[in-house]
Protein backbone atom coordinates (compact mmCIF):
# COMPACT_ATOMS: atom_id res chain seq x y z
CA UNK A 1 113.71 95.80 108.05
CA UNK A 2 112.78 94.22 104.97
CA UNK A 3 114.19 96.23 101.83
CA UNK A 4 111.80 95.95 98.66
CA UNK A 5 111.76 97.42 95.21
CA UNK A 6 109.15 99.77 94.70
CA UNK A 7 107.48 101.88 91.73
CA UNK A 8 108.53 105.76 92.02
CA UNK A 9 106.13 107.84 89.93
CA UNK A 10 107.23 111.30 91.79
CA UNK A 11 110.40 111.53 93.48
CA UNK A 12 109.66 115.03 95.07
CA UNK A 13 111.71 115.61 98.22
CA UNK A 14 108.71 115.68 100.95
CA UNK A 15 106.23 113.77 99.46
CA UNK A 16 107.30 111.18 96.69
CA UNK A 17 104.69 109.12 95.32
CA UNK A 18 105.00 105.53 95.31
CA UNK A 19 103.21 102.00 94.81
CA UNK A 20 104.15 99.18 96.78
CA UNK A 21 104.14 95.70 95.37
CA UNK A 22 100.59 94.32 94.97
CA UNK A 23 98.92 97.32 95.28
CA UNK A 24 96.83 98.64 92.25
CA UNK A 25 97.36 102.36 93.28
CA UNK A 26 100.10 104.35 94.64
CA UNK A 27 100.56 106.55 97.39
CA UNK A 28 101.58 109.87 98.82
CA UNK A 29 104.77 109.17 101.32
CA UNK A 30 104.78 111.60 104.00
CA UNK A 31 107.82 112.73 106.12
CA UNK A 32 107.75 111.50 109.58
CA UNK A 33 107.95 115.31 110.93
CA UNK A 34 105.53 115.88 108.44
CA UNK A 35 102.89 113.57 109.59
CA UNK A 36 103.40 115.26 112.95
CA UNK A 37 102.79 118.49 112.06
CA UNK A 38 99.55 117.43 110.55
CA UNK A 39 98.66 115.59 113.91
CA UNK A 40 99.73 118.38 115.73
CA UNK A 41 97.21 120.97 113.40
CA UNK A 42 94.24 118.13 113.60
CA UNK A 43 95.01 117.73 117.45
CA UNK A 44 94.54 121.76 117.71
CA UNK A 45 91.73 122.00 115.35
CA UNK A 46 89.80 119.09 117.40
CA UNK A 47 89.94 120.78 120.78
CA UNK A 48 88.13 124.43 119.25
CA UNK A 49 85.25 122.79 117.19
CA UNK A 50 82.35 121.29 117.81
CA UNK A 51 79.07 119.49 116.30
CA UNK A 52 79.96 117.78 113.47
CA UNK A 53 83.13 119.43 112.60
CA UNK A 54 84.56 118.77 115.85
CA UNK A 55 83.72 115.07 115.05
CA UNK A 56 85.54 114.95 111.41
CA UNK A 57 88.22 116.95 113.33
CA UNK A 58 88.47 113.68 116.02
CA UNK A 59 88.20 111.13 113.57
CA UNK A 60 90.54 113.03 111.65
CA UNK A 61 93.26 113.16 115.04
CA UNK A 62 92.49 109.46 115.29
CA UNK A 63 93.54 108.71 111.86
CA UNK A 64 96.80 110.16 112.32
CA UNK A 65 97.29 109.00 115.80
CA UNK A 66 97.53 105.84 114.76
CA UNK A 67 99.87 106.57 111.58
CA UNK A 68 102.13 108.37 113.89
CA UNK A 69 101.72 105.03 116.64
CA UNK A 70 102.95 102.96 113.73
CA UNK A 71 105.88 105.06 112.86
CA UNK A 72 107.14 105.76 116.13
CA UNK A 73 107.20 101.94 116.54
CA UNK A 74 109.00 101.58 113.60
CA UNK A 75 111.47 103.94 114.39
CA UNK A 76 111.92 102.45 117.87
CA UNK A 77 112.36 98.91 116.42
CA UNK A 78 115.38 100.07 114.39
CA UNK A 79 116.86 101.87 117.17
CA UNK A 80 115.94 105.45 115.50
CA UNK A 81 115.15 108.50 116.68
CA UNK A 82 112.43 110.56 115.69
CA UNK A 83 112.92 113.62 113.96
CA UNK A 84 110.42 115.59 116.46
CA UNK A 85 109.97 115.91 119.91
CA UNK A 86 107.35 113.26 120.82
CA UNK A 87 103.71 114.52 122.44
CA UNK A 88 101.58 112.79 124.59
CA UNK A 89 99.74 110.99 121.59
């Protein structure tokens, strides 16, 4: 774990807004059960549509498949748990 200063333009409780060093813009900070709830909708929404909504819909689950791949190592790295009960992903 590497512990950084960082640029806090919104402090709001689930979704501050932040810029990391050496990045010109900031960005949205999502909760880790957040993110899963949104790759639990897009997982749901990717199984009941089809033609080219269905394939926004996968490239939207594969998106947050792999944010969700990176924060469950993370978490597992620092000897965390996560704050959901883990799908098959």
């Amino acid at each position: 774990m590497t512990k950084i200063e960082v640029e806090v333009f919104d402090d709001a409780i689930n979704s501050p807004i932040v810029r990391m060093p050496g990045r010109k813009f900031p960005g949205v900070v999502v909760q880790g059960d957040s993110l899963h709830m949104l790759w639990t909708y897009a997982r749901d929404i990717s199984k009941d549509v089809a033609g080219s909504a269905g394939s926004d819909a996968k490239e939207l689950l594969d998106r947050l498949s792999e944010l969700i791949a990176v924060y469950e190592r993370a978490l597992k790295a620092h000897g965390m748990r996560l704050p959901y009960n883990k799908l098959e992903h």
